[in-house]
PDB file of N, CA and C in Angstrom:
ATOM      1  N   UNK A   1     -10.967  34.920  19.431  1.00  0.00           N
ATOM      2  CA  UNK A   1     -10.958  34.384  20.765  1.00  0.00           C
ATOM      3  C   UNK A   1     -11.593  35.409  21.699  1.00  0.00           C
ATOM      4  N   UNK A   2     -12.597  34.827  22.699  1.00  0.00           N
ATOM      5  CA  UNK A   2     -13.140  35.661  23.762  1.00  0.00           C
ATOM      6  C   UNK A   2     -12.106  36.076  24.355  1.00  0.00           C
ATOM      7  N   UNK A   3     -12.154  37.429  25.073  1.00  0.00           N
ATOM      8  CA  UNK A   3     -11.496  37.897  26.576  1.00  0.00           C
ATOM      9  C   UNK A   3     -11.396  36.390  27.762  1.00  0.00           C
ATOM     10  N   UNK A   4     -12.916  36.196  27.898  1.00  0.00           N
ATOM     11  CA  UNK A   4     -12.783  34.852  28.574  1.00  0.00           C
ATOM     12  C   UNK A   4     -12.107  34.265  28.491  1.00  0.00           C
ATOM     13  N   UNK A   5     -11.673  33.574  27.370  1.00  0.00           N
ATOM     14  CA  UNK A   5     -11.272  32.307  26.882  1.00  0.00           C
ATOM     15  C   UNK A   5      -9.904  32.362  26.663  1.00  0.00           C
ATOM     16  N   UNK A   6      -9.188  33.970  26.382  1.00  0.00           N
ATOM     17  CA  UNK A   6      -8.182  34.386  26.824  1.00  0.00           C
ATOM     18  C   UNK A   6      -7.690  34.267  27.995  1.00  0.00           C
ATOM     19  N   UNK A   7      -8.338  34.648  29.023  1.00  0.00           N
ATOM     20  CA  UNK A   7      -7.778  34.338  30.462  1.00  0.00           C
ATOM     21  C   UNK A   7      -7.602  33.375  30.864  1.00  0.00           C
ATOM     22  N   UNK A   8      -8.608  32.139  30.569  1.00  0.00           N
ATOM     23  CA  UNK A   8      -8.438  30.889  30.782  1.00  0.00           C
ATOM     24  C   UNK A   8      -7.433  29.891  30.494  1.00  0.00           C
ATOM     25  N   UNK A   9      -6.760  30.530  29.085  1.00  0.00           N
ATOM     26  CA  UNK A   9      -5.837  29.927  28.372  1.00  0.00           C
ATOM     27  C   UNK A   9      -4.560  30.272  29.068  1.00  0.00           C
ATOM     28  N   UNK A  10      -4.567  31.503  29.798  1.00  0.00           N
ATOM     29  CA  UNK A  10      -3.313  32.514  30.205  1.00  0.00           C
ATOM     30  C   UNK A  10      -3.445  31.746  31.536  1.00  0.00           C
ATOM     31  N   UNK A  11      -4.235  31.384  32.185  1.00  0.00           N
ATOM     32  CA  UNK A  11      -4.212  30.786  33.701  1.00  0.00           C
ATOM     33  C   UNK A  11      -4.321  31.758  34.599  1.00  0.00           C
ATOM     34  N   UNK A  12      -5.401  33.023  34.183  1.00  0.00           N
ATOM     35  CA  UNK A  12      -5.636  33.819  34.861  1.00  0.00           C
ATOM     36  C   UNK A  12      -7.488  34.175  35.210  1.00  0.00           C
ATOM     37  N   UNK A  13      -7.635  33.817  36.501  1.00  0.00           N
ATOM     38  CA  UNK A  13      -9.142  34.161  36.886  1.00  0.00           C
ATOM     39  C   UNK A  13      -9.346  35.361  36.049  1.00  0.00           C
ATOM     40  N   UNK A  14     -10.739  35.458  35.901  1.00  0.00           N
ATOM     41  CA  UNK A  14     -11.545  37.155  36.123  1.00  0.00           C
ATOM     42  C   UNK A  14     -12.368  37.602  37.028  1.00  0.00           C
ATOM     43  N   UNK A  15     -11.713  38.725  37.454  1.00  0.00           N
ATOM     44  CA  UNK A  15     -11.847  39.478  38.836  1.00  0.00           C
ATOM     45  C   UNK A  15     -13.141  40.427  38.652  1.00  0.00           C
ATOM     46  N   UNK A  16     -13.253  41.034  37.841  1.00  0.00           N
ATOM     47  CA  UNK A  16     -14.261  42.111  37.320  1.00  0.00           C
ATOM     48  C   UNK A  16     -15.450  42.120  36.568  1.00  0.00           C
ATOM     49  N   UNK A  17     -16.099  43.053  36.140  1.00  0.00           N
ATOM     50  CA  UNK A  17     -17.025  43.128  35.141  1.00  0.00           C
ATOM     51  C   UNK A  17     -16.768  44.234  34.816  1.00  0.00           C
ATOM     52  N   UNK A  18     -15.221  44.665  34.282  1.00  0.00           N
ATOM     53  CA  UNK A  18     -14.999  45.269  33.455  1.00  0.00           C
ATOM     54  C   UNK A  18     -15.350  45.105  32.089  1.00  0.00           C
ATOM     55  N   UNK A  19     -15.026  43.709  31.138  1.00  0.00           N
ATOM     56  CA  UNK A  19     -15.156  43.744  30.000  1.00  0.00           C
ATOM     57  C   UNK A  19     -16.546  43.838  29.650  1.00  0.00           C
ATOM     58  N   UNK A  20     -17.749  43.149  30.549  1.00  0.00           N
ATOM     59  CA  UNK A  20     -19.104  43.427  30.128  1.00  0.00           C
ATOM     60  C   UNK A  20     -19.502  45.168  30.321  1.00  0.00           C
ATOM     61  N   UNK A  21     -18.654  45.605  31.166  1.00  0.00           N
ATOM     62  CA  UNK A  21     -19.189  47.011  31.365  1.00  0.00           C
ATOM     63  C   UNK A  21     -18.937  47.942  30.058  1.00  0.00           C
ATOM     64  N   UNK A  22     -17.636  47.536  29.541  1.00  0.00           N
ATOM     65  CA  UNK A  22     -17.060  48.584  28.551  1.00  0.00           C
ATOM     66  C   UNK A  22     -17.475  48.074  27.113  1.00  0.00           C
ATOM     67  N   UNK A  23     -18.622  46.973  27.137  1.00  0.00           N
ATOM     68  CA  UNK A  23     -19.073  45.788  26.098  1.00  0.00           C
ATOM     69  C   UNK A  23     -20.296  46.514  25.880  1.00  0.00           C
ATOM     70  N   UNK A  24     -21.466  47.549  27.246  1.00  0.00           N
ATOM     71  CA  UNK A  24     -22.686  47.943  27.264  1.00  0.00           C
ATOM     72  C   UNK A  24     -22.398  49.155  26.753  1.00  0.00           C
ATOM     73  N   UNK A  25     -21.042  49.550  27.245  1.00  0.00           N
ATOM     74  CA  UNK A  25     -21.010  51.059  27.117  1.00  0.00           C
ATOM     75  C   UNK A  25     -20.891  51.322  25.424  1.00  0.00           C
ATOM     76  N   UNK A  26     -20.023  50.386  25.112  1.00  0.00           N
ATOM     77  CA  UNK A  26     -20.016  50.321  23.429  1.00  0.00           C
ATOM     78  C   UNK A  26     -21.197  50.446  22.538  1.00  0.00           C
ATOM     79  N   UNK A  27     -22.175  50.661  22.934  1.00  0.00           N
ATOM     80  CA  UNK A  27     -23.330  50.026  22.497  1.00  0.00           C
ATOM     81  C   UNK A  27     -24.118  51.706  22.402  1.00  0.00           C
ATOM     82  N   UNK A  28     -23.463  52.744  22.971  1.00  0.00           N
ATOM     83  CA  UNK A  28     -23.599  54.150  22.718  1.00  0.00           C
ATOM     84  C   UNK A  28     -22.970  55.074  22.149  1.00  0.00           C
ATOM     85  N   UNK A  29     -22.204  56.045  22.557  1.00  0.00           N
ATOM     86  CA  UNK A  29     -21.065  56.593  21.916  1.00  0.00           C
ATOM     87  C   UNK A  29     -19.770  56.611  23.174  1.00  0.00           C
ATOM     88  N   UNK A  30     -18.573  57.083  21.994  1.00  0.00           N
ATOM     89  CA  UNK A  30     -17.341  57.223  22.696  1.00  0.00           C
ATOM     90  C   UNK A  30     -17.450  57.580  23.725  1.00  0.00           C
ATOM     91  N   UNK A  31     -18.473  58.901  24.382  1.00  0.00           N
ATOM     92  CA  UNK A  31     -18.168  59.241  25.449  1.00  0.00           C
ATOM     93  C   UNK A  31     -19.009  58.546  26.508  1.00  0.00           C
ATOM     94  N   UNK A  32     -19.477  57.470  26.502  1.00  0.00           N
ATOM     95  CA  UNK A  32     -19.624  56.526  27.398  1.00  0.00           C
ATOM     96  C   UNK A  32     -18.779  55.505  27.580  1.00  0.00           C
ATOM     97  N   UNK A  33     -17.952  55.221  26.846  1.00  0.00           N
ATOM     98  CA  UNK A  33     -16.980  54.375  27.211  1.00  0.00           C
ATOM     99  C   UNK A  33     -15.873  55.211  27.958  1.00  0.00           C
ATOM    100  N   UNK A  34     -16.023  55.899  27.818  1.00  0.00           N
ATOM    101  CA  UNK A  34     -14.995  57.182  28.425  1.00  0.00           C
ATOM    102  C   UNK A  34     -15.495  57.556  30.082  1.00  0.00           C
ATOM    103  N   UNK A  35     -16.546  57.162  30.045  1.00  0.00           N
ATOM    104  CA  UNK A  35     -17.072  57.930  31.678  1.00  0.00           C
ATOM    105  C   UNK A  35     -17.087  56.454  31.933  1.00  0.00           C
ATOM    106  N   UNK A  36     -17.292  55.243  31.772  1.00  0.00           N
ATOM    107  CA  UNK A  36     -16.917  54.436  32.450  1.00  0.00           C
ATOM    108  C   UNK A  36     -15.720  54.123  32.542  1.00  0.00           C
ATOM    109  N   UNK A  37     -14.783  54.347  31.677  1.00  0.00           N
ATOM    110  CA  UNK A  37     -13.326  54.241  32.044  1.00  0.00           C
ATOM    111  C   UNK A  37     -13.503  55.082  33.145  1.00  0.00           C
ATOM    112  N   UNK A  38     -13.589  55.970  33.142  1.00  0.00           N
ATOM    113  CA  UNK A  38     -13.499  57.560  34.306  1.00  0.00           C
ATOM    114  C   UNK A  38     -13.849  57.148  35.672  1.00  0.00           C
ATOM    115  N   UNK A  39     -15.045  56.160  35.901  1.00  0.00           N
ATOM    116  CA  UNK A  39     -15.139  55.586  36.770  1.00  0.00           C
ATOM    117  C   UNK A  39     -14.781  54.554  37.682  1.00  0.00           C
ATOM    118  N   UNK A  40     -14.569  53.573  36.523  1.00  0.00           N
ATOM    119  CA  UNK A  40     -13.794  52.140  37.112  1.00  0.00           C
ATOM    120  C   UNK A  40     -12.104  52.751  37.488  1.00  0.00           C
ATOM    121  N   UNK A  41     -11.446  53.589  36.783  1.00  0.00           N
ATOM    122  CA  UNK A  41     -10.170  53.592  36.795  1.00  0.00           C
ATOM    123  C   UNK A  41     -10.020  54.848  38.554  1.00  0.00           C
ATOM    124  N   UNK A  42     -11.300  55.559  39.100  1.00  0.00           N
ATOM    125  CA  UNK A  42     -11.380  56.357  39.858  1.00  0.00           C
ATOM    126  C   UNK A  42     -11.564  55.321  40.744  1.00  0.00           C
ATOM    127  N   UNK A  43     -12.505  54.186  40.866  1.00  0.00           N
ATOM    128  CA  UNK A  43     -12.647  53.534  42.159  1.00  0.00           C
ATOM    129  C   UNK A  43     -11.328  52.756  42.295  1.00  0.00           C
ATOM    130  N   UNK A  44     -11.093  51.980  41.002  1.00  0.00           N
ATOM    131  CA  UNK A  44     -10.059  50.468  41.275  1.00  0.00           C
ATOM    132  C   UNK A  44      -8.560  50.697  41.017  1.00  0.00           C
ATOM    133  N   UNK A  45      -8.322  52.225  40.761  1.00  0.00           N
ATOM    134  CA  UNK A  45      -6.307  51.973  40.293  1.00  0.00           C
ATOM    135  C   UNK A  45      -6.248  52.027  41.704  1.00  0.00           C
ATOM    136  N   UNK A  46      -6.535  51.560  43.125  1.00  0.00           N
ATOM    137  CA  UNK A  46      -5.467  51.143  43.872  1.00  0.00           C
ATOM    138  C   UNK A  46      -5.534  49.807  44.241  1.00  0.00           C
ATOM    139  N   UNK A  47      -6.305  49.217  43.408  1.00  0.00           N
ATOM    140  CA  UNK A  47      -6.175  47.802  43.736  1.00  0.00           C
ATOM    141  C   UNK A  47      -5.452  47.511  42.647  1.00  0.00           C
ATOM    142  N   UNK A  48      -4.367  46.601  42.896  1.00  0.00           N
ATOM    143  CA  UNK A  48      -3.610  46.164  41.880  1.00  0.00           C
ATOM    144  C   UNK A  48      -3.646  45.125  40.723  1.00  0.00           C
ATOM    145  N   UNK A  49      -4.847  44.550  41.227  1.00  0.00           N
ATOM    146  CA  UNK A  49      -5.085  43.184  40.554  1.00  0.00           C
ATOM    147  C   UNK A  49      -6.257  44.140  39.874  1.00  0.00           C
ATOM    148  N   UNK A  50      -7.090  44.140  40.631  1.00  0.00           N
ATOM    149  CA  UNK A  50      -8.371  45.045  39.131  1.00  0.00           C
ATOM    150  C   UNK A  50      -7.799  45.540  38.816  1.00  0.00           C
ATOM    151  N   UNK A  51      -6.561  46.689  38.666  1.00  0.00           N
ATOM    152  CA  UNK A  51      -5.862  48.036  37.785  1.00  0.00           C
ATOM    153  C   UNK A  51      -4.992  46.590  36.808  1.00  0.00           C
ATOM    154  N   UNK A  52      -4.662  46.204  36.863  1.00  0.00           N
ATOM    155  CA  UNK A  52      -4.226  44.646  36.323  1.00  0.00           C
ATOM    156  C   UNK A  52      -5.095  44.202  34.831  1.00  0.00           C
ATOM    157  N   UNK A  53      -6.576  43.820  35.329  1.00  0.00           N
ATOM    158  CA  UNK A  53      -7.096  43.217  34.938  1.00  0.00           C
ATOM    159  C   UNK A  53      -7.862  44.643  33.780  1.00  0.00           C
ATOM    160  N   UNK A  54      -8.173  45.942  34.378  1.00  0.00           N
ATOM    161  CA  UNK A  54      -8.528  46.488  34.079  1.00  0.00           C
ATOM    162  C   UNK A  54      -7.176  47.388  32.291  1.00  0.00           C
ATOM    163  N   UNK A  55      -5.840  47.139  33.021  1.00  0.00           N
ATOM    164  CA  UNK A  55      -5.195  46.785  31.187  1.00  0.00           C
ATOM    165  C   UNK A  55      -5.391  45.768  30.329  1.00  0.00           C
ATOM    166  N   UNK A  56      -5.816  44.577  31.036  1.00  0.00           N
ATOM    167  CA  UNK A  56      -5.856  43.677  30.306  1.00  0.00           C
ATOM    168  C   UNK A  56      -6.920  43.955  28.786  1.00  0.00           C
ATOM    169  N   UNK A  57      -8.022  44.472  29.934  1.00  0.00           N
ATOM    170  CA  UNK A  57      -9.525  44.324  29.204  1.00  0.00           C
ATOM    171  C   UNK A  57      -9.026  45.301  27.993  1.00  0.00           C
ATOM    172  N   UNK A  58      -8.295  46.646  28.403  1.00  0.00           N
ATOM    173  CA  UNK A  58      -8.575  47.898  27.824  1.00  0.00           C
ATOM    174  C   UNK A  58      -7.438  47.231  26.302  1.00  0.00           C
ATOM    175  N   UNK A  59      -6.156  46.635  26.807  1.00  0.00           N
ATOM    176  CA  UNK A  59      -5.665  46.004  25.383  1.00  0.00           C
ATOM    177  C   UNK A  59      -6.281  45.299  24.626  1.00  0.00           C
ATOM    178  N   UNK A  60      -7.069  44.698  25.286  1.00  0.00           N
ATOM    179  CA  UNK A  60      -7.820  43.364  24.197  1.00  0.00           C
ATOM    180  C   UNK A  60      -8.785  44.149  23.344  1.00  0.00           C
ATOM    181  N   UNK A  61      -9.410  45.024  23.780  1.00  0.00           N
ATOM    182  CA  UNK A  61     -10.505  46.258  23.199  1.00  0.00           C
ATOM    183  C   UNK A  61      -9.527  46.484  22.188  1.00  0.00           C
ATOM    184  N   UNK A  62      -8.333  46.736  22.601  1.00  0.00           N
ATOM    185  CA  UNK A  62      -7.743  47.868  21.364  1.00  0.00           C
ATOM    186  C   UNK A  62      -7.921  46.828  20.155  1.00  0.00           C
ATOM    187  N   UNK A  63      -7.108  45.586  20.401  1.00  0.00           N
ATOM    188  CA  UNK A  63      -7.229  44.797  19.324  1.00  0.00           C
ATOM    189  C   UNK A  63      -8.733  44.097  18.448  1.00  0.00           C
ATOM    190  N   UNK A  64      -9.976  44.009  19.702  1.00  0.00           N
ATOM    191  CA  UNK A  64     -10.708  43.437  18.991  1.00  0.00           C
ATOM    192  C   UNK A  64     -11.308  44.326  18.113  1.00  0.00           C
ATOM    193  N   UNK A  65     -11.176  46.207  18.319  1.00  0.00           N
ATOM    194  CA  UNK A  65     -11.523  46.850  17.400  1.00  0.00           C
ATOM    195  C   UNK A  65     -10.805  47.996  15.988  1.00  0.00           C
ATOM    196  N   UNK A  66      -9.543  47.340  16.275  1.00  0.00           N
ATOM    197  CA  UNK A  66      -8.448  47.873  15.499  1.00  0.00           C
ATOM    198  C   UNK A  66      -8.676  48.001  14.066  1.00  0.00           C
ATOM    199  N   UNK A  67      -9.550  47.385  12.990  1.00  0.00           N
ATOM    200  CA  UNK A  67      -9.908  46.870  11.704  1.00  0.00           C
ATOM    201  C   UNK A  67     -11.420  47.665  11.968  1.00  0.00           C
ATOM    202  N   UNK A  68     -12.441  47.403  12.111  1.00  0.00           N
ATOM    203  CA  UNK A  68     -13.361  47.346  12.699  1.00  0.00           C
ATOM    204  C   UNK A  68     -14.258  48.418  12.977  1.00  0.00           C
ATOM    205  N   UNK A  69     -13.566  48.941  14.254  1.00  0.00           N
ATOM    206  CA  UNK A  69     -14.581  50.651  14.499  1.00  0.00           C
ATOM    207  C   UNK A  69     -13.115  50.969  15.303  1.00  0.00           C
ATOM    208  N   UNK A  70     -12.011  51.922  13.845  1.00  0.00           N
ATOM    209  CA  UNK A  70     -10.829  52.101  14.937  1.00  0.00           C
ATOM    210  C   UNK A  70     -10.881  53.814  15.965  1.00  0.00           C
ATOM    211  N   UNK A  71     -11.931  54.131  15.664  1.00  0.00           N
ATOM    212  CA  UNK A  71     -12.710  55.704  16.615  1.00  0.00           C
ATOM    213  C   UNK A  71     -12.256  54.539  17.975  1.00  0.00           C
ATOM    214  N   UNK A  72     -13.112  53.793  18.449  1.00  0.00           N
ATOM    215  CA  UNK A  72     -13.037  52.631  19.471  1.00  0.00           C
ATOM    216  C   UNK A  72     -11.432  52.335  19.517  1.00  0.00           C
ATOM    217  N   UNK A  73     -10.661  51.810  18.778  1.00  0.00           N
ATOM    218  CA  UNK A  73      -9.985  51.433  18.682  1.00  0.00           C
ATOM    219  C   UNK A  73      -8.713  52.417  19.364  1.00  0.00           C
ATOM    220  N   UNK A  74      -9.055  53.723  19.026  1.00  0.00           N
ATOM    221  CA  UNK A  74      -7.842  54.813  19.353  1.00  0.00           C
ATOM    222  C   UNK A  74      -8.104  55.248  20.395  1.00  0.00           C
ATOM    223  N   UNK A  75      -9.435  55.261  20.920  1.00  0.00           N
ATOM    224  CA  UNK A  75     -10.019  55.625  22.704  1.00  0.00           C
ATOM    225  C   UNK A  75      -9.293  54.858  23.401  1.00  0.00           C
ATOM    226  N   UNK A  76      -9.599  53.332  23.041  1.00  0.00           N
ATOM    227  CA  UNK A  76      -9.155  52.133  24.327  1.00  0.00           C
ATOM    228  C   UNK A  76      -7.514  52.291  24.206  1.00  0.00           C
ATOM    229  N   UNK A  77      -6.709  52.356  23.261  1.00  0.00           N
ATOM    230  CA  UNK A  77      -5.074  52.878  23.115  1.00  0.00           C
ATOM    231  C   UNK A  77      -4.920  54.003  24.145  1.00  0.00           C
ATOM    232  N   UNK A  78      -5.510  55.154  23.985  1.00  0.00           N
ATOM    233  CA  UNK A  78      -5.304  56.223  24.619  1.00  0.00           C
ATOM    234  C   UNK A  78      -5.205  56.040  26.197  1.00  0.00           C
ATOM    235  N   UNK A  79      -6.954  55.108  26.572  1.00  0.00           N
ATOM    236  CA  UNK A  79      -7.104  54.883  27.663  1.00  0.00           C
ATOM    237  C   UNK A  79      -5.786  53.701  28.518  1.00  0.00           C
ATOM    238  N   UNK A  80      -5.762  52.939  27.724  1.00  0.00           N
ATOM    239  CA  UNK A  80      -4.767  51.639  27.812  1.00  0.00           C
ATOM    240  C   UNK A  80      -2.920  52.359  28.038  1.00  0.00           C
ATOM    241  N   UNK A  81      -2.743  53.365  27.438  1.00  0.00           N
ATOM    242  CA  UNK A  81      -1.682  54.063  27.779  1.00  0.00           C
ATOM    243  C   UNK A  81      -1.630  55.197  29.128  1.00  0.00           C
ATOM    244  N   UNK A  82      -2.819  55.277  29.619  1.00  0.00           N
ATOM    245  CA  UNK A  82      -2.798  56.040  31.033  1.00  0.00           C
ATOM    246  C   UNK A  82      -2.728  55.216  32.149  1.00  0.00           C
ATOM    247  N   UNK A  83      -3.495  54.201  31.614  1.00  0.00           N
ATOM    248  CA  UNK A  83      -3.889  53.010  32.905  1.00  0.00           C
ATOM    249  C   UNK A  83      -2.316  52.335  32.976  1.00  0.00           C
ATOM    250  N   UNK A  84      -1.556  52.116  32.015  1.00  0.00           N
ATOM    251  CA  UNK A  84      -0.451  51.113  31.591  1.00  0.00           C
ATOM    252  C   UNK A  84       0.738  52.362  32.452  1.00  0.00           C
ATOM    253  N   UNK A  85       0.364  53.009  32.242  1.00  0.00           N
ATOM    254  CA  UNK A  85       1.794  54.736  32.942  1.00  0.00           C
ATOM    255  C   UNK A  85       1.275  54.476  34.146  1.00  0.00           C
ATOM    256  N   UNK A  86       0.130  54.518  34.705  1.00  0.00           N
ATOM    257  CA  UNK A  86       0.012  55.103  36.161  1.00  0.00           C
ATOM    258  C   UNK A  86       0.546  53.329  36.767  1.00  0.00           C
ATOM    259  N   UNK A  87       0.180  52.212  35.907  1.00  0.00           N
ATOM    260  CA  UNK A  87       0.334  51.163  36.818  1.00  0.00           C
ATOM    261  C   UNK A  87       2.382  51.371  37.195  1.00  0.00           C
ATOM    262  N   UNK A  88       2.896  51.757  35.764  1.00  0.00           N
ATOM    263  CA  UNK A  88       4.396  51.532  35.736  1.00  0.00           C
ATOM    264  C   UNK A  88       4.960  52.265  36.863  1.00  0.00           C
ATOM    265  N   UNK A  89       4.085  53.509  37.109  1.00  0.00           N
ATOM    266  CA  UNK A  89       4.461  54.503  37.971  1.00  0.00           C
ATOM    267  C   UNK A  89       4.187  54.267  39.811  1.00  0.00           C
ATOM    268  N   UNK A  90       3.205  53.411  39.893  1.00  0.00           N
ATOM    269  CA  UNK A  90       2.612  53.272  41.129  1.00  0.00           C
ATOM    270  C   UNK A  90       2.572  52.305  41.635  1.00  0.00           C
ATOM    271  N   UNK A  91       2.334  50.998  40.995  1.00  0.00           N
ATOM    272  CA  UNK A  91       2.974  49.428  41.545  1.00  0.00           C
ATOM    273  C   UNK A  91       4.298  49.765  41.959  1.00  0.00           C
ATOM    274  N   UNK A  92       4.489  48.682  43.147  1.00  0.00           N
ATOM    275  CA  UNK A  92       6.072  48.570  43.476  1.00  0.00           C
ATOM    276  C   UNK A  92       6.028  47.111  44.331  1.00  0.00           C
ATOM    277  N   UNK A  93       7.086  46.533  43.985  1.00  0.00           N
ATOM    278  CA  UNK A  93       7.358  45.152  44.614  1.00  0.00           C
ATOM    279  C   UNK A  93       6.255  44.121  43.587  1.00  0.00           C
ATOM    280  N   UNK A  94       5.788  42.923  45.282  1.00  0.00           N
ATOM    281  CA  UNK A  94       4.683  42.158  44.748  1.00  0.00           C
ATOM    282  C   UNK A  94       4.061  42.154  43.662  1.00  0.00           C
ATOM    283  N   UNK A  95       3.191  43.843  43.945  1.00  0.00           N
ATOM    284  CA  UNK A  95       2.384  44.513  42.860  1.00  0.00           C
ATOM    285  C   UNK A  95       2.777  44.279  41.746  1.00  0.00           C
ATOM    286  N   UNK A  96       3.536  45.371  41.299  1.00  0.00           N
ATOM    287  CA  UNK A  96       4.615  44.975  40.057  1.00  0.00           C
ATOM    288  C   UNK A  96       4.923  43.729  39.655  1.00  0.00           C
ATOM    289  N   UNK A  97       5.519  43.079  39.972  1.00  0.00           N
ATOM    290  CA  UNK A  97       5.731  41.580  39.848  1.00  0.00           C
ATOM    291  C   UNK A  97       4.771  40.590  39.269  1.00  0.00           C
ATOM    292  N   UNK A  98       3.489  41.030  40.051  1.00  0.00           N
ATOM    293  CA  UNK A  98       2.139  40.185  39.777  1.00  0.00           C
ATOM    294  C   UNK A  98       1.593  40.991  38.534  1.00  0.00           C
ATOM    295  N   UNK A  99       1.830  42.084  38.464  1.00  0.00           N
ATOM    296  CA  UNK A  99       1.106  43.128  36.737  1.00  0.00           C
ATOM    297  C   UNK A  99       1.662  42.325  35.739  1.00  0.00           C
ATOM    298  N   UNK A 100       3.466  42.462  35.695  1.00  0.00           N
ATOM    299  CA  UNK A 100       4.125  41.775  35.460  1.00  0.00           C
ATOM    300  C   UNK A 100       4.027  40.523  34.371  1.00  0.00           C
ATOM    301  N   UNK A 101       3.566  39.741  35.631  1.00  0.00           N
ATOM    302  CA  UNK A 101       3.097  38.177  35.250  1.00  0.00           C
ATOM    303  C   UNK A 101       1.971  37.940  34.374  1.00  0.00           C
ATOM    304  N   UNK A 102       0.895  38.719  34.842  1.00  0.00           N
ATOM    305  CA  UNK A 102      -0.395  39.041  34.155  1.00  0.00           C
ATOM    306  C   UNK A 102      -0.367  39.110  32.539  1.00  0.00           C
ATOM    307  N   UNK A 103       0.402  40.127  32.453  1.00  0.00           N
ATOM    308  CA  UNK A 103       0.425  41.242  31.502  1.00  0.00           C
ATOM    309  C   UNK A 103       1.549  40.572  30.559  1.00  0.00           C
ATOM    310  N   UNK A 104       2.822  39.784  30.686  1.00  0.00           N
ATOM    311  CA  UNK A 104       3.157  39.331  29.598  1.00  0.00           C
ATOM    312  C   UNK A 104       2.701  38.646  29.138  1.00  0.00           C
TER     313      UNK A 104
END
């Protein structure tokens, strides 16, 4: 199943061009997926809905490359566990609530 087609099913828009970004970056080595994490997660963890959308993408990575190419696979975990701490740590109320919803 696409990311897309995931969200659609979940009843959740897509906000970003995260997943195409971290889709181009794949297409080099680890440490480009790494400086675009570095980037997107520097402009958008205070928006709550991209920092949102932006676990979403980074879990689905983990899984679509878990079997596969798991080098990829243990980056997007790593990354997916900073983004997933800072949201637990820094959402409050609404925020939270709406990650929340997202995210189960």
């Amino acid at each position: 199943m696409t990311f897309r087609k995931f969200m659609k099913e979940n009843g959740n828009e897509i906000k970003t061009m995260f997943w195409e970004d971290f889709s181009i970056a794949e297409r080099f080595v680890l440490s480009a997926i790494q400086d675009r994490f570095n980037r997107a997660f520097k402009e958008w963890k205070e928006d709550y809905e991209f920092l949102t959308e932006l676990v979403l993408v980074l879990n689905y990575k983990i899984w679509q490359y878990h079997e596969k190419r798991p080098e990829f696979a243990e980056l997007y975990n790593t990354l997916w566990e900073q983004t997933d701490q800072y949201a637990m740590e820094n959402l409050k109320d609404e925020e939270l609530s709406y990650f929340f919803d997202v995210t189960d």
